[in-house]
PDB file of N, CA and C in Angstrom:
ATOM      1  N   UNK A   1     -69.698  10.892 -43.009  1.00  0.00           N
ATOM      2  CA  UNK A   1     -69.240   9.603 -43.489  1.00  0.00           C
ATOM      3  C   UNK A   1     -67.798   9.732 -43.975  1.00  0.00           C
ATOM      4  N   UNK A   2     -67.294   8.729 -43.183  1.00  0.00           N
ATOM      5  CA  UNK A   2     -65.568   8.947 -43.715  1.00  0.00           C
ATOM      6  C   UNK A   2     -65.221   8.756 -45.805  1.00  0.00           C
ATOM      7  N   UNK A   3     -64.303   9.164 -46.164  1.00  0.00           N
ATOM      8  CA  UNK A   3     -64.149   9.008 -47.487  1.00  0.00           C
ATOM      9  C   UNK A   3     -63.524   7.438 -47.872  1.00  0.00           C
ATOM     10  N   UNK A   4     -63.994   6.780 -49.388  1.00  0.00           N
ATOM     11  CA  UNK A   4     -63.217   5.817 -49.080  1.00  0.00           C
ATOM     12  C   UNK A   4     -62.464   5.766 -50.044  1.00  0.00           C
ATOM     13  N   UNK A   5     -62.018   4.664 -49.994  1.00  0.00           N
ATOM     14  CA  UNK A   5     -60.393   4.304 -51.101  1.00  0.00           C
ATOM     15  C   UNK A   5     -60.539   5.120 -52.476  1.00  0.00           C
ATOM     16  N   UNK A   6     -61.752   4.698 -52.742  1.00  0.00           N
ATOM     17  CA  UNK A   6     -61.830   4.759 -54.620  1.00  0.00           C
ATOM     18  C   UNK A   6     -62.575   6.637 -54.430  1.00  0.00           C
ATOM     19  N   UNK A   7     -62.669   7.018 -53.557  1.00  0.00           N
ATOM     20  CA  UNK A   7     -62.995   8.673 -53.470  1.00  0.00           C
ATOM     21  C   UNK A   7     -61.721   9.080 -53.355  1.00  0.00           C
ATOM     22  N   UNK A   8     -60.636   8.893 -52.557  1.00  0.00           N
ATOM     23  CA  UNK A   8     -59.528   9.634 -52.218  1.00  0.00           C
ATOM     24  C   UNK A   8     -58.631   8.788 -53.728  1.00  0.00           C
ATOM     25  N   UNK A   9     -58.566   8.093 -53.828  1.00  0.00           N
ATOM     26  CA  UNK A   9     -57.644   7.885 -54.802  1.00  0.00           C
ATOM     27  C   UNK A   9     -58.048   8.564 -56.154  1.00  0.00           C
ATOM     28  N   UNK A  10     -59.582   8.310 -56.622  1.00  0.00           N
ATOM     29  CA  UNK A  10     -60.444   9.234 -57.912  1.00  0.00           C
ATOM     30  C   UNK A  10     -59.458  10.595 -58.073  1.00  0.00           C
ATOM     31  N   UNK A  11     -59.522  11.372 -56.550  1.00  0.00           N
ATOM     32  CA  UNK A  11     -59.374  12.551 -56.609  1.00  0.00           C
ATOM     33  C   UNK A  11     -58.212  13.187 -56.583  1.00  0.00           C
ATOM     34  N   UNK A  12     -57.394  12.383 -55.631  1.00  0.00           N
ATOM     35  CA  UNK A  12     -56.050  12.709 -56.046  1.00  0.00           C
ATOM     36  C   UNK A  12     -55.383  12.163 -57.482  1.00  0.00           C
ATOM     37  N   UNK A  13     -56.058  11.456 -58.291  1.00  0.00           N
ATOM     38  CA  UNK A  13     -55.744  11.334 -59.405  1.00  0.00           C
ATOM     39  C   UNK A  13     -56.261  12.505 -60.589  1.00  0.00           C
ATOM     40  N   UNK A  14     -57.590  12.824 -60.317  1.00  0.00           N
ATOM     41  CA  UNK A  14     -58.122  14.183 -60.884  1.00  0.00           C
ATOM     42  C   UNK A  14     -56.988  15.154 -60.812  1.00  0.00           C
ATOM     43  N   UNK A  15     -56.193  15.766 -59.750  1.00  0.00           N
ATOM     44  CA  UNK A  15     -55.421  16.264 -59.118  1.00  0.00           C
ATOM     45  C   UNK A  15     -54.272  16.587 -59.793  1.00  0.00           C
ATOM     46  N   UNK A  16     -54.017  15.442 -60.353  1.00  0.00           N
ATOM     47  CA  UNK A  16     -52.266  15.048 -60.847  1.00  0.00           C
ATOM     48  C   UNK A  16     -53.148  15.302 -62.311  1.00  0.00           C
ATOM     49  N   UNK A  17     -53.992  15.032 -62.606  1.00  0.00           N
ATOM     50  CA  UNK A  17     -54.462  15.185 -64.138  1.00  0.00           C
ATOM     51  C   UNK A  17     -54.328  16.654 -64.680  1.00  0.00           C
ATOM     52  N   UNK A  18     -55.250  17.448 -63.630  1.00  0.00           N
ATOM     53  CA  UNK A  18     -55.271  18.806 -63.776  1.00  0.00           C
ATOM     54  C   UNK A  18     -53.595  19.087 -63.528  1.00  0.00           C
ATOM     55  N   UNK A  19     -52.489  18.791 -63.061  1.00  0.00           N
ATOM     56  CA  UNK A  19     -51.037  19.551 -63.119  1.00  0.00           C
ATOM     57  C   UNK A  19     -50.657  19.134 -64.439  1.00  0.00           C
ATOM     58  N   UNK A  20     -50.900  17.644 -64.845  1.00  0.00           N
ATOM     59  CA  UNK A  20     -50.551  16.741 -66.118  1.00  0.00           C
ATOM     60  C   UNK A  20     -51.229  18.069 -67.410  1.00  0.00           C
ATOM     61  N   UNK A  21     -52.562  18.427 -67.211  1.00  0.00           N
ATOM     62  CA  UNK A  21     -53.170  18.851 -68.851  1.00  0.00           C
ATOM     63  C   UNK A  21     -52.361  20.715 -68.337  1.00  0.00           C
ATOM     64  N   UNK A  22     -51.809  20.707 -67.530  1.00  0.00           N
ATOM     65  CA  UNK A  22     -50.929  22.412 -67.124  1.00  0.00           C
ATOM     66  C   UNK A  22     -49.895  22.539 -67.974  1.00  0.00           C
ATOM     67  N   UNK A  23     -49.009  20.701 -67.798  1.00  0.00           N
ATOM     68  CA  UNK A  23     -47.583  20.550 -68.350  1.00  0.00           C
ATOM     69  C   UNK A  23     -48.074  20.733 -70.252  1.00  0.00           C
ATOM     70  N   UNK A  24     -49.042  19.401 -70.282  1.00  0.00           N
ATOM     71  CA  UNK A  24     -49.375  19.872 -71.733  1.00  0.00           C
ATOM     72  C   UNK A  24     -49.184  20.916 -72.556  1.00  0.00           C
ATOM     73  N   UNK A  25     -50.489  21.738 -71.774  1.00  0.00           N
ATOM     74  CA  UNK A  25     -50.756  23.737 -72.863  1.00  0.00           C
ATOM     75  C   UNK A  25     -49.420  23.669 -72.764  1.00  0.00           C
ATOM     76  N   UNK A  26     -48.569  23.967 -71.765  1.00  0.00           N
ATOM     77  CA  UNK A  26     -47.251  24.843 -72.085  1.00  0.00           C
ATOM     78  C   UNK A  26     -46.308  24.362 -73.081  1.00  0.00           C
ATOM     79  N   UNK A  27     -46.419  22.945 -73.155  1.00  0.00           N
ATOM     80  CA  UNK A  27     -45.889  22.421 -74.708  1.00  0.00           C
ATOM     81  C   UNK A  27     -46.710  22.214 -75.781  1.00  0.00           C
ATOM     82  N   UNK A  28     -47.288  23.426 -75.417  1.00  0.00           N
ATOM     83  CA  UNK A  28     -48.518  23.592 -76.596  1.00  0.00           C
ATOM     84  C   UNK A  28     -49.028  22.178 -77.225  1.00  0.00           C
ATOM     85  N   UNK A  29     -49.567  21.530 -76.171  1.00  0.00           N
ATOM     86  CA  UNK A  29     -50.343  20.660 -77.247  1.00  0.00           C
ATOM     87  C   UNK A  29     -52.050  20.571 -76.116  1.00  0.00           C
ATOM     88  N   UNK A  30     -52.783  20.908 -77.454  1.00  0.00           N
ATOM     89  CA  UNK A  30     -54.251  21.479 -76.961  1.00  0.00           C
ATOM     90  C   UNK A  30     -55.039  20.634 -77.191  1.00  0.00           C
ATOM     91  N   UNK A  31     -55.414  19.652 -78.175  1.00  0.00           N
ATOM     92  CA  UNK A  31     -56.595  18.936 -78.404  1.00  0.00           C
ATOM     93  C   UNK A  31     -56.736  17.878 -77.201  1.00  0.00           C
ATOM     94  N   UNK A  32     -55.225  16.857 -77.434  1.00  0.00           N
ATOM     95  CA  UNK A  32     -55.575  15.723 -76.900  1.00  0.00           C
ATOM     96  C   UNK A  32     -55.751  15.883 -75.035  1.00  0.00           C
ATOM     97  N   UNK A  33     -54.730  16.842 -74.546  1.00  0.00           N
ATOM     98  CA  UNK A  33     -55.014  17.153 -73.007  1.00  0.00           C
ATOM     99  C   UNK A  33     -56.480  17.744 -72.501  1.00  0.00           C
ATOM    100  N   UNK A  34     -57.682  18.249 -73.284  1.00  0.00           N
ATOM    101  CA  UNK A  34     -58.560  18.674 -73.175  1.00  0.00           C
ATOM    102  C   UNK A  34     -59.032  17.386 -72.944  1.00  0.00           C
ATOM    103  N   UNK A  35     -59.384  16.663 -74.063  1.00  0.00           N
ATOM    104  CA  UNK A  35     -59.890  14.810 -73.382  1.00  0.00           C
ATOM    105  C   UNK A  35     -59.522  14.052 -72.239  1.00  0.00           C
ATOM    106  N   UNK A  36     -57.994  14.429 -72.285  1.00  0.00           N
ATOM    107  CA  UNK A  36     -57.670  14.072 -71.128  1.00  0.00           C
ATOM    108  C   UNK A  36     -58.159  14.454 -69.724  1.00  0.00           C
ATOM    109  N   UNK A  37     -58.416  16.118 -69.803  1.00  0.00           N
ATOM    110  CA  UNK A  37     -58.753  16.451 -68.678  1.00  0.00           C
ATOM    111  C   UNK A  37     -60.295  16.440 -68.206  1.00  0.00           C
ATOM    112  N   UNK A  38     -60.860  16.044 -69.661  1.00  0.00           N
ATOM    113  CA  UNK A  38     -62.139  15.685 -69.225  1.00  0.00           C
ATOM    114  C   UNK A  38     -62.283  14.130 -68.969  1.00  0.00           C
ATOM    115  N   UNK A  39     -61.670  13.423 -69.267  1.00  0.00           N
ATOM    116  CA  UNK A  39     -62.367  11.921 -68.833  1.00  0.00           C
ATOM    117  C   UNK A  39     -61.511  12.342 -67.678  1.00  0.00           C
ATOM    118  N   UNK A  40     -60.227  12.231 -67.187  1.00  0.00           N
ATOM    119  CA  UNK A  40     -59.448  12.235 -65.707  1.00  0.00           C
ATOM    120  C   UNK A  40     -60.030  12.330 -64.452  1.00  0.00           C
ATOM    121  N   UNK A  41     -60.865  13.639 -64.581  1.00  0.00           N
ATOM    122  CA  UNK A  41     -61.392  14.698 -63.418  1.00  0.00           C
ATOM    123  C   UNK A  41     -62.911  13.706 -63.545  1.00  0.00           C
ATOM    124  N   UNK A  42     -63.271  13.390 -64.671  1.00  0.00           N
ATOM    125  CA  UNK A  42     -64.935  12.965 -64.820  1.00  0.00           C
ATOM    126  C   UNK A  42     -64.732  11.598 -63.870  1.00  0.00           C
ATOM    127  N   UNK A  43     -63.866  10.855 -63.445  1.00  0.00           N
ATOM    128  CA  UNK A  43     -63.684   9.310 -62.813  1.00  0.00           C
ATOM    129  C   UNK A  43     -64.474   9.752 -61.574  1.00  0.00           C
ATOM    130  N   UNK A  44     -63.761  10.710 -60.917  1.00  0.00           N
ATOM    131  CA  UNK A  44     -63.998  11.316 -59.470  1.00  0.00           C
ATOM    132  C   UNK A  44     -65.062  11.796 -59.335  1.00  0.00           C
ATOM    133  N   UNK A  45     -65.794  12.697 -60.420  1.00  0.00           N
ATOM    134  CA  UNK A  45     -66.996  13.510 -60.236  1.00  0.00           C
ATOM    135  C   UNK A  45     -68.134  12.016 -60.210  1.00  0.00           C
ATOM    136  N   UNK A  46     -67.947  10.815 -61.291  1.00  0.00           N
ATOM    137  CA  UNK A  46     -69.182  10.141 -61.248  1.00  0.00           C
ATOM    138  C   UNK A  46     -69.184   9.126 -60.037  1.00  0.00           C
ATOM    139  N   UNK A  47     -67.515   9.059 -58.959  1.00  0.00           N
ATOM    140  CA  UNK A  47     -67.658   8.186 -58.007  1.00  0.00           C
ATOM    141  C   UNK A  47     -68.219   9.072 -56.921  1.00  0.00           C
ATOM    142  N   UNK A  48     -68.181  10.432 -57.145  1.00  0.00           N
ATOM    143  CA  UNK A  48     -68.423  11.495 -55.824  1.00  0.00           C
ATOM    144  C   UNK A  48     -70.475  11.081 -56.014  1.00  0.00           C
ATOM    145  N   UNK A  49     -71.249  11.269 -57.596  1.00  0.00           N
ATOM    146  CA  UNK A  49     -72.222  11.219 -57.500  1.00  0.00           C
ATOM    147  C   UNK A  49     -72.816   9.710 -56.962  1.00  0.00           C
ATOM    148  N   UNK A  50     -71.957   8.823 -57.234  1.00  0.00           N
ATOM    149  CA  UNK A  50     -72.680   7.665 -56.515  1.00  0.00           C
ATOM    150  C   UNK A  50     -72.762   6.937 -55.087  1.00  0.00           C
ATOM    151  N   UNK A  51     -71.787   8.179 -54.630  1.00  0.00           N
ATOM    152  CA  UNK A  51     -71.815   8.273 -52.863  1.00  0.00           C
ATOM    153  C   UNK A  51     -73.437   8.550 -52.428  1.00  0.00           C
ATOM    154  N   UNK A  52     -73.984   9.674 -53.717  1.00  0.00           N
ATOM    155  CA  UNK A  52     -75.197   9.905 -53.031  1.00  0.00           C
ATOM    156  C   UNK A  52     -76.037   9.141 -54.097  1.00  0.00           C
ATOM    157  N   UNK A  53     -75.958   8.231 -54.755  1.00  0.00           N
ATOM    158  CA  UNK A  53     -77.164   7.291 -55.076  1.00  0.00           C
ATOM    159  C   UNK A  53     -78.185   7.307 -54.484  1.00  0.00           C
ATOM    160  N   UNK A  54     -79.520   6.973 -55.380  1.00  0.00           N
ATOM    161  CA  UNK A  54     -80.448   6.772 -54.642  1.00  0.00           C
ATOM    162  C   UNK A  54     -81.014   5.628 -54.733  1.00  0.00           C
ATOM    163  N   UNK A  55     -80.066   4.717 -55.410  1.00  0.00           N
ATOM    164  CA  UNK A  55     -80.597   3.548 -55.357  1.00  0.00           C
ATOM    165  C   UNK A  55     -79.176   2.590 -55.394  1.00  0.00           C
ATOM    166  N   UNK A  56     -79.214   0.602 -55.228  1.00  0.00           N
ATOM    167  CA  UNK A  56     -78.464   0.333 -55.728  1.00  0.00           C
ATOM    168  C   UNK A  56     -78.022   0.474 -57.065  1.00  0.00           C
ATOM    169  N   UNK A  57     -78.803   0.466 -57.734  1.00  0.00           N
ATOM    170  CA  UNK A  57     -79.001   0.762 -59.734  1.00  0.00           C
ATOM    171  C   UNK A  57     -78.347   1.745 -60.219  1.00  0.00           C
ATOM    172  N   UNK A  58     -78.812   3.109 -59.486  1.00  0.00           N
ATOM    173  CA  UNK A  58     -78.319   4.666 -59.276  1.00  0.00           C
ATOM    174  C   UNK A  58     -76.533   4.587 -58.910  1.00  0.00           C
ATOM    175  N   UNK A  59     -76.261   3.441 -58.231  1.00  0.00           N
ATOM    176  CA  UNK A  59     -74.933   3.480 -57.592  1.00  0.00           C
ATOM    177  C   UNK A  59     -74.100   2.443 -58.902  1.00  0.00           C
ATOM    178  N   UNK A  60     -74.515   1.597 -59.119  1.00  0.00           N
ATOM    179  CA  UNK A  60     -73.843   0.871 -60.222  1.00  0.00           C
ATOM    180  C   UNK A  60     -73.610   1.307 -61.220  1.00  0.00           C
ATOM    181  N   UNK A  61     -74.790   2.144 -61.674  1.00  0.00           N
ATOM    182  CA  UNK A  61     -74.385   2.875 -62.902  1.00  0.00           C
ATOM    183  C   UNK A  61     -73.404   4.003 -62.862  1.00  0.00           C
ATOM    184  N   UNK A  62     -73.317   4.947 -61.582  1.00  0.00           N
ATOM    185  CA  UNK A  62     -72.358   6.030 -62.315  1.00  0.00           C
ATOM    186  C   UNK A  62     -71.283   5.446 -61.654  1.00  0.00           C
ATOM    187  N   UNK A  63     -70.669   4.146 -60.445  1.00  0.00           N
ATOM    188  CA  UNK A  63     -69.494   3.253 -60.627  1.00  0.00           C
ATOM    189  C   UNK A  63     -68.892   2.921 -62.115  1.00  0.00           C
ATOM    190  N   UNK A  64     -70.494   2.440 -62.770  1.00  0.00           N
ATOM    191  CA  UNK A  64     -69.917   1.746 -64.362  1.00  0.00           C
ATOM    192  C   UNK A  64     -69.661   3.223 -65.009  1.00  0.00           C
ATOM    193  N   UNK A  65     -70.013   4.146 -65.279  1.00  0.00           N
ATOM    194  CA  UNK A  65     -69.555   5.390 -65.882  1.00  0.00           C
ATOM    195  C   UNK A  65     -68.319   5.969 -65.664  1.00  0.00           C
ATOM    196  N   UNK A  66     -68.292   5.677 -64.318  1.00  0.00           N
ATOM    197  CA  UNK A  66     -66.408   6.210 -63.665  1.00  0.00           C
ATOM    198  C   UNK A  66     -65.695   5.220 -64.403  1.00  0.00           C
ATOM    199  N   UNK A  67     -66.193   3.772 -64.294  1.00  0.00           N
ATOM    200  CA  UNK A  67     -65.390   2.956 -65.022  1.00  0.00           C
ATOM    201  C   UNK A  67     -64.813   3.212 -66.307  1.00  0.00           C
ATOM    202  N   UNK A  68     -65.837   3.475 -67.027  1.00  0.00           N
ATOM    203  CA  UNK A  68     -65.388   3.784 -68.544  1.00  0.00           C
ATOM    204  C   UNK A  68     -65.037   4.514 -68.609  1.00  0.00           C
ATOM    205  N   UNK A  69     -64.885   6.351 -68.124  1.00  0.00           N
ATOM    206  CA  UNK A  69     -64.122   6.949 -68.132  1.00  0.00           C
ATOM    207  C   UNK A  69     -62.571   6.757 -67.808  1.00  0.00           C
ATOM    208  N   UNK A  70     -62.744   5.959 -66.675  1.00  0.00           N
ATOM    209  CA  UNK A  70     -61.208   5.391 -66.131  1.00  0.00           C
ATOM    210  C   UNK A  70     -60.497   4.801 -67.232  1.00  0.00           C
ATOM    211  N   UNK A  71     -60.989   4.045 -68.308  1.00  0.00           N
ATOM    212  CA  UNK A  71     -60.587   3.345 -69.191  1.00  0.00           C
ATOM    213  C   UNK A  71     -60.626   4.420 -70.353  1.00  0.00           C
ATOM    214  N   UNK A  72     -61.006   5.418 -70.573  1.00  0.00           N
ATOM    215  CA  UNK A  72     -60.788   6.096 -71.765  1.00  0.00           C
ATOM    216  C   UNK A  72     -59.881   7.455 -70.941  1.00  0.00           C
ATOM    217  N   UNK A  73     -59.479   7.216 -69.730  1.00  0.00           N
ATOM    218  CA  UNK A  73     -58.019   8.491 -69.735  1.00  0.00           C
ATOM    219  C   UNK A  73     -57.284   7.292 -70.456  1.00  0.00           C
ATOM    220  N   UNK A  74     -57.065   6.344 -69.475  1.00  0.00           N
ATOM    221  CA  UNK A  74     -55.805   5.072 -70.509  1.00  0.00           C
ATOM    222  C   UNK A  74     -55.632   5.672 -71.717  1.00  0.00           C
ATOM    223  N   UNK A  75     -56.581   5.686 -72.243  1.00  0.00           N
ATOM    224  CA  UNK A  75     -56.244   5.571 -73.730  1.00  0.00           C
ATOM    225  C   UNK A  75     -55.712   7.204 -74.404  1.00  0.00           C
ATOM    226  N   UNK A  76     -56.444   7.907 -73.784  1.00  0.00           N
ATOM    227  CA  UNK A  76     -55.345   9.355 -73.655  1.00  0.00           C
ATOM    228  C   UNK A  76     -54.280   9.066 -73.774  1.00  0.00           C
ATOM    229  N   UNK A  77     -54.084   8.673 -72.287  1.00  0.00           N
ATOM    230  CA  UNK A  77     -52.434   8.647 -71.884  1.00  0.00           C
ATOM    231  C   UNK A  77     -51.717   7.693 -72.527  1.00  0.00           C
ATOM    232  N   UNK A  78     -52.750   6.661 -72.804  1.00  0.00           N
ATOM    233  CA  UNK A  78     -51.577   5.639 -74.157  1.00  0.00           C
ATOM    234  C   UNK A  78     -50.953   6.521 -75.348  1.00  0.00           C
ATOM    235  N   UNK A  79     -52.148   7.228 -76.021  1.00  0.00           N
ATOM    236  CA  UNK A  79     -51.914   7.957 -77.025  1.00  0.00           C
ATOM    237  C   UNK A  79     -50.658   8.730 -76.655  1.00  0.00           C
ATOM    238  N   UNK A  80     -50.895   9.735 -75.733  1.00  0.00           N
ATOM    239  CA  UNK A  80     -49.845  11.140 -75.510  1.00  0.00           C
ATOM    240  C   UNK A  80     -48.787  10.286 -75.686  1.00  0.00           C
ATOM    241  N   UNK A  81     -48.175   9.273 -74.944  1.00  0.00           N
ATOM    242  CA  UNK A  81     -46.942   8.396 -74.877  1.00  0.00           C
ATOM    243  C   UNK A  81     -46.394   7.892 -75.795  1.00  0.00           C
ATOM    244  N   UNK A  82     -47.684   6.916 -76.669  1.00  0.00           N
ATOM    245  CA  UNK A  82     -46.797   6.526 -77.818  1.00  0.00           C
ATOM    246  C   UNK A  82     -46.780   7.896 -79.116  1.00  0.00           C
ATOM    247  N   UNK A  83     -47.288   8.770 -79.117  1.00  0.00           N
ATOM    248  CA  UNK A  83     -47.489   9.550 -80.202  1.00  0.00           C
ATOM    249  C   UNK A  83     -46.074  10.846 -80.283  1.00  0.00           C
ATOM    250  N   UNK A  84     -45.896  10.646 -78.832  1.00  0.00           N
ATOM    251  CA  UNK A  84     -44.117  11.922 -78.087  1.00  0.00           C
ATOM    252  C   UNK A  84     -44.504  13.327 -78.875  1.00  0.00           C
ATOM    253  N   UNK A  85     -46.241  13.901 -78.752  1.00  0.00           N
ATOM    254  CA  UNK A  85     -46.819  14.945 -79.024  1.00  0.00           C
ATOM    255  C   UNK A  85     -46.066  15.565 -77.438  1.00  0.00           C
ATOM    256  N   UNK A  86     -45.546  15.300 -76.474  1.00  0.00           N
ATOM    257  CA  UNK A  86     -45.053  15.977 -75.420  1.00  0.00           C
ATOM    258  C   UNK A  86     -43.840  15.798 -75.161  1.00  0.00           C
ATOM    259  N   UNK A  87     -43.126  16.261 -74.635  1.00  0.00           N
ATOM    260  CA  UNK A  87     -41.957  15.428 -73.937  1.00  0.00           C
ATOM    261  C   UNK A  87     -42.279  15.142 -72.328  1.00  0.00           C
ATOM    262  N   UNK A  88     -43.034  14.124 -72.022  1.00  0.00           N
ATOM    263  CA  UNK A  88     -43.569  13.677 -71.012  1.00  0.00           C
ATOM    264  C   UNK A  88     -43.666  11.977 -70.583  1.00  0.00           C
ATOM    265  N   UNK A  89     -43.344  11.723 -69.920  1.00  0.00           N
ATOM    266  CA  UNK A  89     -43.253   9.950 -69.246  1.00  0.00           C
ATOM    267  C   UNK A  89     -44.630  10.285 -68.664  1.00  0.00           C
ATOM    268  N   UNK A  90     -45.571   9.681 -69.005  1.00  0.00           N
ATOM    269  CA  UNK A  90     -47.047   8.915 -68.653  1.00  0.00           C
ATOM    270  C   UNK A  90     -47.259   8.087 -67.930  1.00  0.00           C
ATOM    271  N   UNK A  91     -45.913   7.247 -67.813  1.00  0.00           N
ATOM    272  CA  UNK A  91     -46.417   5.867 -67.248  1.00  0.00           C
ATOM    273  C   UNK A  91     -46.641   5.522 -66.033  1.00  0.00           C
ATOM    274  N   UNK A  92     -46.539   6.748 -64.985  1.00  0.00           N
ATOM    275  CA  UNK A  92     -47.032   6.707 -63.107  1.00  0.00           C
ATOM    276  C   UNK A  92     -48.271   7.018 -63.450  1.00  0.00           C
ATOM    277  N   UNK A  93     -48.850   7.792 -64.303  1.00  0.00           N
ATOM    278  CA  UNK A  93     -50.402   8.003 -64.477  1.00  0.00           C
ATOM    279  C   UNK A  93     -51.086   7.161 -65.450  1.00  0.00           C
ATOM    280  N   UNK A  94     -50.164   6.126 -65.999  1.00  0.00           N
ATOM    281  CA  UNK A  94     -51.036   4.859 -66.273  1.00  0.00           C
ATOM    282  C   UNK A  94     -51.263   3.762 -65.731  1.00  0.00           C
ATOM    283  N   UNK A  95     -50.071   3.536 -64.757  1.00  0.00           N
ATOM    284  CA  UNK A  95     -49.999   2.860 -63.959  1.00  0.00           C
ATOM    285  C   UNK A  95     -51.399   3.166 -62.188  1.00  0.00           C
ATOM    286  N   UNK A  96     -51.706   4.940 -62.567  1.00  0.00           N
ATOM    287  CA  UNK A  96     -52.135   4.678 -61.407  1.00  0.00           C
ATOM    288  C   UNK A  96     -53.891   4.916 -62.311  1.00  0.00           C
ATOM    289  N   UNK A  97     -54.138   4.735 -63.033  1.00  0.00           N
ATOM    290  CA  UNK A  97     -55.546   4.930 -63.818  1.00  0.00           C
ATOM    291  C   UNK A  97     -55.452   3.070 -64.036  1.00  0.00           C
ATOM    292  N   UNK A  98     -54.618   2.435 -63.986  1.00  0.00           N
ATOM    293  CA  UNK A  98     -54.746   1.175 -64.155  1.00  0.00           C
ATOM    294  C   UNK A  98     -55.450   0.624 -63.185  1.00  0.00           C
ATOM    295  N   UNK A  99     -54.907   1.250 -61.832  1.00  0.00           N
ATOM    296  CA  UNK A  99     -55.261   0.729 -59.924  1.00  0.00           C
ATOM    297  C   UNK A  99     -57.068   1.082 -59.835  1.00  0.00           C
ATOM    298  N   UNK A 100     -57.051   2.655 -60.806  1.00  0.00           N
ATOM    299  CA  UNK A 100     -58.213   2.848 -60.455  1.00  0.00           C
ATOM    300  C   UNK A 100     -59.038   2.230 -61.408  1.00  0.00           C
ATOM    301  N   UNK A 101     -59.130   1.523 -62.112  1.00  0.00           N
ATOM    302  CA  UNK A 101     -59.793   0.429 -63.271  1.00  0.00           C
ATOM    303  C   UNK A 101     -60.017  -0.782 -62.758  1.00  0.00           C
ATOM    304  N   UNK A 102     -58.853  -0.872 -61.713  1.00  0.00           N
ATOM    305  CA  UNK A 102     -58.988  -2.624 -60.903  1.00  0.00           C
ATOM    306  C   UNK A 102     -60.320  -2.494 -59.903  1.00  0.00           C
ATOM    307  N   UNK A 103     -60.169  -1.170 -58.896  1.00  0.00           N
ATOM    308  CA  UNK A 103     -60.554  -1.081 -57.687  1.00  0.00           C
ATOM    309  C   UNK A 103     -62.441  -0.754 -58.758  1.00  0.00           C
ATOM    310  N   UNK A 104     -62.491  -0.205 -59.707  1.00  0.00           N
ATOM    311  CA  UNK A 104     -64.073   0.142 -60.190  1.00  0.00           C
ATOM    312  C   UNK A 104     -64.409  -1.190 -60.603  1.00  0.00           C
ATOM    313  N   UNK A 105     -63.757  -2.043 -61.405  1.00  0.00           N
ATOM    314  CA  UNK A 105     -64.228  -3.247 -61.831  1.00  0.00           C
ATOM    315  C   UNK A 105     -64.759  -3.938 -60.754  1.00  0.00           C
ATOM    316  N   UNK A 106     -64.471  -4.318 -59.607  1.00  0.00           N
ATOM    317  CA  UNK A 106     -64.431  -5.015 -58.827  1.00  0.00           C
ATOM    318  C   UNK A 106     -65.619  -4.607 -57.527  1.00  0.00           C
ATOM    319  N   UNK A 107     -65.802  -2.795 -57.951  1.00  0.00           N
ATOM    320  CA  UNK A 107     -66.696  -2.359 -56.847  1.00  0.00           C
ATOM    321  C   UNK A 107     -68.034  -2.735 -57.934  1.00  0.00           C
ATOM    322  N   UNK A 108     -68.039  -2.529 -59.213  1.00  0.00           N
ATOM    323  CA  UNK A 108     -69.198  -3.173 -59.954  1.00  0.00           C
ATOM    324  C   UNK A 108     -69.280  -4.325 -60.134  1.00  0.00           C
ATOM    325  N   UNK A 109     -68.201  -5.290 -60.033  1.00  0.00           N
ATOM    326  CA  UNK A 109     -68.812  -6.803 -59.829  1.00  0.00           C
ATOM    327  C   UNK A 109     -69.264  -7.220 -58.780  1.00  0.00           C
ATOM    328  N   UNK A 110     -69.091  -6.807 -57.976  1.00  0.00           N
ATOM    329  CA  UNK A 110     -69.410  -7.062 -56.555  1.00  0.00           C
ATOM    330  C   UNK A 110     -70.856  -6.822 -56.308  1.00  0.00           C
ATOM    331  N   UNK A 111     -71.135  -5.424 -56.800  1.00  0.00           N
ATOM    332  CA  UNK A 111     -71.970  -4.700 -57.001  1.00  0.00           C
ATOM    333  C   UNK A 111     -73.258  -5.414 -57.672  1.00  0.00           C
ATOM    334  N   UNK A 112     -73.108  -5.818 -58.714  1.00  0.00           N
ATOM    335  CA  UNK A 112     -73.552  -6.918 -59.660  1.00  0.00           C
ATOM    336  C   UNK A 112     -74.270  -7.858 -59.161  1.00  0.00           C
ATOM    337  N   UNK A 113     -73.554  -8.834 -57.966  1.00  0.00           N
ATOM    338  CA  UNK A 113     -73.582  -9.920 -57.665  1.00  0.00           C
ATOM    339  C   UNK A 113     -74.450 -10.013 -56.392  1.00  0.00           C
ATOM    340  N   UNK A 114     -74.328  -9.098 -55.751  1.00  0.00           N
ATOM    341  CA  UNK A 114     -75.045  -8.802 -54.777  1.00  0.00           C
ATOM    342  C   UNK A 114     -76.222  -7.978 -54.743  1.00  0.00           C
ATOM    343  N   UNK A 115     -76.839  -7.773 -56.064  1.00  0.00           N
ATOM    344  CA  UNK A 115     -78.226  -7.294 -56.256  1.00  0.00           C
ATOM    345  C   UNK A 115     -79.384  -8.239 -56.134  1.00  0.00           C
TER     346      UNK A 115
END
């Protein structure tokens, strides 16, 4: 089965997360990039598990789980930005955790509506 939008985009965003929490450690800052790198990478892992759903229910829910994770890197990356715990510009990886917040909302409303 070919991959689709919200798999290849999840992952290449996981991707840029894991180089993003690299830049972090080396400016030594440890707490908040650990969250980061766990909700980031977690978007992709819960859209990879609902490829193999076993149900529609099974599929909505870990969509809605990627979701909320998607929405709590934001808030990482809001933090790191406004807090200048780095010397780092955030805002291509909020901008692209934003895309992936549009594209989950929309695969769970859909989702929703058509049960």
């Amino acid at each position: 089965m070919a991959e689709s939008v919200i798999q290849k985009k999840s992952f290449e965003f996981a991707l840029r997360i894991i180089c993003l929490y690299k830049k972090l450690q080396s400016q030594k800052e440890f707490v908040l990039s650990k969250q980061l790198l766990r909700s980031g990478t977690s978007i992709g892992a819960n859209v990879e598990e609902a490829t193999a759903a076993q149900s529609r229910r099974d599929f909505l829910s870990k969509m809605s789980v990627a979701s909320k994770e998607a929405r709590e890197t934001k808030y990482w990356l809001r933090l790191l930005q406004e807090s200048d715990l780095a010397s780092i510009d955030f805002q291509s990886e909020i901008s692209q955790v934003d895309e992936l917040i549009r594209i989950l909302t929309a695969i769970v409303k859909t989702t929703k509506t058509t049960s």
